[in-house]
C-alpha atoms as a PDB file:
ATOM      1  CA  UNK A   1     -25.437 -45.747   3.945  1.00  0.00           C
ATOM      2  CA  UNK A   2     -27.459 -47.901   6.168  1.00  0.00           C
ATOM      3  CA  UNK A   3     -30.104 -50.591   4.496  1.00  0.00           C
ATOM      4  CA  UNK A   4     -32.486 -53.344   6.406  1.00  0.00           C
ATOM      5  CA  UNK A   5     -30.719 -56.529   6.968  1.00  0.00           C
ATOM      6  CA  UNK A   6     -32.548 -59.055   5.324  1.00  0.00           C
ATOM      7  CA  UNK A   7     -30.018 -61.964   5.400  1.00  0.00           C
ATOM      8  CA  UNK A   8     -30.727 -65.694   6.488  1.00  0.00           C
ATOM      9  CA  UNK A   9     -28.178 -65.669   9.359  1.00  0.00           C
ATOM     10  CA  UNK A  10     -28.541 -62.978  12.486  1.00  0.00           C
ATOM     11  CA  UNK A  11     -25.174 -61.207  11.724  1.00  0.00           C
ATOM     12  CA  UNK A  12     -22.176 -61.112  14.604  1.00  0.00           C
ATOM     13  CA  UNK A  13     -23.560 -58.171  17.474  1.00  0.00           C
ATOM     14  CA  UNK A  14     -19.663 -57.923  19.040  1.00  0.00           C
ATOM     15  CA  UNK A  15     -16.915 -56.915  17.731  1.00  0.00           C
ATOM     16  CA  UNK A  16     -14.296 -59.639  17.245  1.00  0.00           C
ATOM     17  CA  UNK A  17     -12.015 -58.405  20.129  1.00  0.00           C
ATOM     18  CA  UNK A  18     -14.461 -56.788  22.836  1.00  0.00           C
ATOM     19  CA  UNK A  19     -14.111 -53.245  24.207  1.00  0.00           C
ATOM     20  CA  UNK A  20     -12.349 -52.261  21.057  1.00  0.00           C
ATOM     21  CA  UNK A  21     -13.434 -49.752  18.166  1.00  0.00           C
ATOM     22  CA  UNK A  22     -15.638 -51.825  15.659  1.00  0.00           C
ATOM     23  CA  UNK A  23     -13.687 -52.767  12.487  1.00  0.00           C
ATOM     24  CA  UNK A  24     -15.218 -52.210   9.228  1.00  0.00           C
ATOM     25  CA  UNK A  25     -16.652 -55.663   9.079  1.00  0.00           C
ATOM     26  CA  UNK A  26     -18.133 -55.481  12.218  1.00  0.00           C
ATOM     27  CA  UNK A  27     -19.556 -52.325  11.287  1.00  0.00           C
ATOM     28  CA  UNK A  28     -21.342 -53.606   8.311  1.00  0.00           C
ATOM     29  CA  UNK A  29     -22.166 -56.969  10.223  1.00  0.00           C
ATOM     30  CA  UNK A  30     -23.649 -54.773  13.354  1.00  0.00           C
ATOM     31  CA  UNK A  31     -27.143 -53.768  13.242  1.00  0.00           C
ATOM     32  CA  UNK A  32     -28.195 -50.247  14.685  1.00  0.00           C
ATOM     33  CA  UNK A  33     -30.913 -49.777  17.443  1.00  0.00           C
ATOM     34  CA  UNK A  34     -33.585 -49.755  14.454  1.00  0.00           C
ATOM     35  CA  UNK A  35     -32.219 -52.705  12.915  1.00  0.00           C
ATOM     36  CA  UNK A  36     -30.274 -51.305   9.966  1.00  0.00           C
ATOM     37  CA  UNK A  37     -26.957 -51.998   8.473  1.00  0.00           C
ATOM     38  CA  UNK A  38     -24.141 -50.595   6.792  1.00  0.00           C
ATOM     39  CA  UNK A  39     -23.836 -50.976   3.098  1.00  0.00           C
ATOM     40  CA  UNK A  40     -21.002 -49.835   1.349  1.00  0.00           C
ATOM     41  CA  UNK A  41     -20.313 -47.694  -2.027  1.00  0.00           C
ATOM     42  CA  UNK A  42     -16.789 -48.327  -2.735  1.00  0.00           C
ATOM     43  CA  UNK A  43     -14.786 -51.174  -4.459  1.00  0.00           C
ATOM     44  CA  UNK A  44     -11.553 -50.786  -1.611  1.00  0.00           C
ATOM     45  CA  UNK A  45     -13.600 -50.493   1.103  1.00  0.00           C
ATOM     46  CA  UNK A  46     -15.974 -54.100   0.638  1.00  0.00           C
ATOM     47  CA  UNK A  47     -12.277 -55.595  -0.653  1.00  0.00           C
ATOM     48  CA  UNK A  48     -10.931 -54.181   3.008  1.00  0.00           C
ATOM     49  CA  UNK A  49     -14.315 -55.971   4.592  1.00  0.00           C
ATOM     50  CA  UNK A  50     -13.531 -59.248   2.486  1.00  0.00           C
ATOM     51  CA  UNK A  51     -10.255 -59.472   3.348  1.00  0.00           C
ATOM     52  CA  UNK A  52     -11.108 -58.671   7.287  1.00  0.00           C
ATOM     53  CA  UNK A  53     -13.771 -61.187   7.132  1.00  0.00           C
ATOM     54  CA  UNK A  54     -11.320 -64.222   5.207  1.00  0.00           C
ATOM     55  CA  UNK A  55      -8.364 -63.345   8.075  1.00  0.00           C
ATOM     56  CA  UNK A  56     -10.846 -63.981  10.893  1.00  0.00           C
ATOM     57  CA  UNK A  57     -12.517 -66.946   9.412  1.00  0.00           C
ATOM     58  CA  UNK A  58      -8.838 -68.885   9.020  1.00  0.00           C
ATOM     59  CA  UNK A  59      -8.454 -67.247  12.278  1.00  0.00           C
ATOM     60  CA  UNK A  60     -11.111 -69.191  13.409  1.00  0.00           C
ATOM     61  CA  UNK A  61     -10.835 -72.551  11.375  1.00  0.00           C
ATOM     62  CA  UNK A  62      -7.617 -73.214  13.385  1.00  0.00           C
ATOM     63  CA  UNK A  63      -9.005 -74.650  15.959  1.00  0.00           C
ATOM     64  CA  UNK A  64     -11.449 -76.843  14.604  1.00  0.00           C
ATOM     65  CA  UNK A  65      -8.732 -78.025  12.017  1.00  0.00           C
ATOM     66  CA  UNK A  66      -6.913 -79.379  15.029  1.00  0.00           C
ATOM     67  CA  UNK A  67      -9.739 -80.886  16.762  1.00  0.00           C
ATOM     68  CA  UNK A  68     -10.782 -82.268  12.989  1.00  0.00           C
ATOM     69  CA  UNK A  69      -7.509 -84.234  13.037  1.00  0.00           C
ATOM     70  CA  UNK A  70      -7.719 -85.350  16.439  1.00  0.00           C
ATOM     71  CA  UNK A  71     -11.179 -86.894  16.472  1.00  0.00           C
ATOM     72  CA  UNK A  72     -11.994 -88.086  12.645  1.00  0.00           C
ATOM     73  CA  UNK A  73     -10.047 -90.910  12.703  1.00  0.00           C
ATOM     74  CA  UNK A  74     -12.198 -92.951  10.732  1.00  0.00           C
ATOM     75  CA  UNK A  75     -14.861 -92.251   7.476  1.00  0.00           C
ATOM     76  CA  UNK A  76     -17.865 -92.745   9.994  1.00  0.00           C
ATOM     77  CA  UNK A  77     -16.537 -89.978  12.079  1.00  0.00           C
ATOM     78  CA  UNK A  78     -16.877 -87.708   9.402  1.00  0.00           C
ATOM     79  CA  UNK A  79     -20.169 -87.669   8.723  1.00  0.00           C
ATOM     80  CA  UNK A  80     -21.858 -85.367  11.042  1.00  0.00           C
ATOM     81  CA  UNK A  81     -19.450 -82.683  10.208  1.00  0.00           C
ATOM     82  CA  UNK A  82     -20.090 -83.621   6.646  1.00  0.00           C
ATOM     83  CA  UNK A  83     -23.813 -83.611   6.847  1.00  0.00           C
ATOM     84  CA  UNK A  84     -23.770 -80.503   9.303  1.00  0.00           C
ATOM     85  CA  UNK A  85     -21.559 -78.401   6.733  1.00  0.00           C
ATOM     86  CA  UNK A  86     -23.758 -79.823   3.164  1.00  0.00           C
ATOM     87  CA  UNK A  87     -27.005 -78.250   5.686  1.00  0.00           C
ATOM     88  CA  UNK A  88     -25.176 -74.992   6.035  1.00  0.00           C
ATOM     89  CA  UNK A  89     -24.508 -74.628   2.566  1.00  0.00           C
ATOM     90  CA  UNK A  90     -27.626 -75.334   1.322  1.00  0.00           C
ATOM     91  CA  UNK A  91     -29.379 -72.853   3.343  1.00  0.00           C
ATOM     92  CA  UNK A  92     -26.977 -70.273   2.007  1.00  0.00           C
ATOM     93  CA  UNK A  93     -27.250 -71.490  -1.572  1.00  0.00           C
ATOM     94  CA  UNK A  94     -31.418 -70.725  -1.043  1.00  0.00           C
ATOM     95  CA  UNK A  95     -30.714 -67.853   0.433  1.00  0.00           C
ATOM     96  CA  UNK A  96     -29.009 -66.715  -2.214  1.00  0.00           C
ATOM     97  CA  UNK A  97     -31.511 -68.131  -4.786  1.00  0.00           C
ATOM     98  CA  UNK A  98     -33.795 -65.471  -3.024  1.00  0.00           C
ATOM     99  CA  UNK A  99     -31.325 -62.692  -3.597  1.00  0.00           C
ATOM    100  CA  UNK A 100     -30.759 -63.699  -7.326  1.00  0.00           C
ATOM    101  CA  UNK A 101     -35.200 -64.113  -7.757  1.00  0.00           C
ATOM    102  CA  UNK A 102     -35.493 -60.647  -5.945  1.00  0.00           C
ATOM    103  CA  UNK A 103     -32.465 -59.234  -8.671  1.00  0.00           C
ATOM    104  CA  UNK A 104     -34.460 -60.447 -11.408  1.00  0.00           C
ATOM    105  CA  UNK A 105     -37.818 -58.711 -10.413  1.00  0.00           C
ATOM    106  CA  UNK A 106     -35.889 -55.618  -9.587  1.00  0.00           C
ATOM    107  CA  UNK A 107     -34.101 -55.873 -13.029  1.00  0.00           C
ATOM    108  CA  UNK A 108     -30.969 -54.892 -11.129  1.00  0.00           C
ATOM    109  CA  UNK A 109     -27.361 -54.473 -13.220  1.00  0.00           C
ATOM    110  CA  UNK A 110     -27.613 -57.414 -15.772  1.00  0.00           C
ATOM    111  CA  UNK A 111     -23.615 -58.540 -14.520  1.00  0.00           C
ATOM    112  CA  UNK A 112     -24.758 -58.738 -10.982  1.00  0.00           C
ATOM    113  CA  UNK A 113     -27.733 -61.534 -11.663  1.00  0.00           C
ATOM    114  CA  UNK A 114     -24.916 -63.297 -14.039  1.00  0.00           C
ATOM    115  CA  UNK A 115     -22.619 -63.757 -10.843  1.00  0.00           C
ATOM    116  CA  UNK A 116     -25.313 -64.704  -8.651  1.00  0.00           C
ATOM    117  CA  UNK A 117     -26.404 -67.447 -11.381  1.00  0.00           C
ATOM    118  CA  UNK A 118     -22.871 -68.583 -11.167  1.00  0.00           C
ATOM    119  CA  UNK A 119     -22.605 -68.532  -7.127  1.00  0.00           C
ATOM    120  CA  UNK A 120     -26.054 -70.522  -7.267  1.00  0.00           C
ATOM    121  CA  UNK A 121     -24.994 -72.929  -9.678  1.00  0.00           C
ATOM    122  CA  UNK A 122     -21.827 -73.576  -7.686  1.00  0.00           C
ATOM    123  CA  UNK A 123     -23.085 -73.698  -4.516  1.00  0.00           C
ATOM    124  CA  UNK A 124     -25.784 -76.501  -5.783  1.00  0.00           C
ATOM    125  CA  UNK A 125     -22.995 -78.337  -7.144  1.00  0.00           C
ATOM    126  CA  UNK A 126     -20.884 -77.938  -4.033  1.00  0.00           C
ATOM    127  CA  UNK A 127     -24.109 -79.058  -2.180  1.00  0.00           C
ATOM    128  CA  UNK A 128     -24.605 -82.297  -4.603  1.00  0.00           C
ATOM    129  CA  UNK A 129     -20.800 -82.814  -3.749  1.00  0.00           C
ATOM    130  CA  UNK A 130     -20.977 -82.863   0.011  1.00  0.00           C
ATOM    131  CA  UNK A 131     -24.110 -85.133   0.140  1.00  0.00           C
ATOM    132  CA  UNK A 132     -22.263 -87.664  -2.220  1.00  0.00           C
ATOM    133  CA  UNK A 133     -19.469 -87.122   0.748  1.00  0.00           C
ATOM    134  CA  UNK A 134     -21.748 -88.189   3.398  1.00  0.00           C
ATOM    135  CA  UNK A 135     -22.886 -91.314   1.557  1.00  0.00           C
ATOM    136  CA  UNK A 136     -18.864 -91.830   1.069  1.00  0.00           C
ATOM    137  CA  UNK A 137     -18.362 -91.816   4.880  1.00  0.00           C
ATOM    138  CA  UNK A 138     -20.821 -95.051   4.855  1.00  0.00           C
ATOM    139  CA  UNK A 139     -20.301 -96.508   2.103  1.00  0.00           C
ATOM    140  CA  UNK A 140     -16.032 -96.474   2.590  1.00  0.00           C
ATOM    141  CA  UNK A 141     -17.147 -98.539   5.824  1.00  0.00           C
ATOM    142  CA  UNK A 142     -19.230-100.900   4.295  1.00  0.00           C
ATOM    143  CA  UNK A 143     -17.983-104.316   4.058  1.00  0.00           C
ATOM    144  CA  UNK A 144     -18.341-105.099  -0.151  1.00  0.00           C
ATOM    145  CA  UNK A 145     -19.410-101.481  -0.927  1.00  0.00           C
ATOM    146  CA  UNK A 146     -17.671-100.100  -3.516  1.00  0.00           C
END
């Protein structure tokens, strides 16, 4: 089934190893030529897509967890990664907040608006977390903070 994409990021246009067949993920994540996107029906396949998408981000977080322990050497130089990541976040806790208002109008499967309450609760929390994280980063510097 193909549906509009109306998400807050563009999604990935390549597959993740070029001139190869498009994986599942990258099939959902790839628009057509009208702009459309793959939505799936079934439980094993989104769970294949999940699983697809959590290898490639660890994948991926190699690197920077390298280069993380290589350049923050002190509490200051964690703070624009800190800042950067709370900013990330946040957007996608909104964007979600629009997913869970648009549920509610639609009066969409009562179970589904629960777990979106729950992933917008958390993500506020884990967005209230990371800015009291940035303040850390100065405040651990801080001659007499505490």
């Amino acid at each position: 089934m193909r549906i509009p994409f109306f998400g807050r990021r563009k999604p990935t246009q390549t597959p993740a190893v070029p001139d190869s067949p498009l994986s599942l993920l990258d099939e959902v994540l790839t628009p057509t030529s009208n702009g459309e996107h793959m939505a799936l029906r079934g439980a094993d396949d989104i769970a294949a897509v999940l699983h697809e998408q959590t290898e490639r981000a660890y994948s991926e977080a190699i690197h920077e967890r390298a280069s993380a322990a290589r350049l923050n050497q002190t509490e200051l130089h964690l703070q624009p990664g800190v800042i950067n990541a709370r900013g990330d976040v946040l957007a996608d806790v909104l964007y979600l907040e629009a997913v869970l208002h648009g549920a509610r109008d639609r009066r969409l499967d009562p179970a589904l608006i629960v777990r979106l309450e729950t992933a917008v609760d958390t993500g506020h929390d884990l967005v209230v977390t990371l800015a009291e994280c940035a303040i850390a980063t100065a405040t651990a510097t801080t001659p007499g903070a505490s």
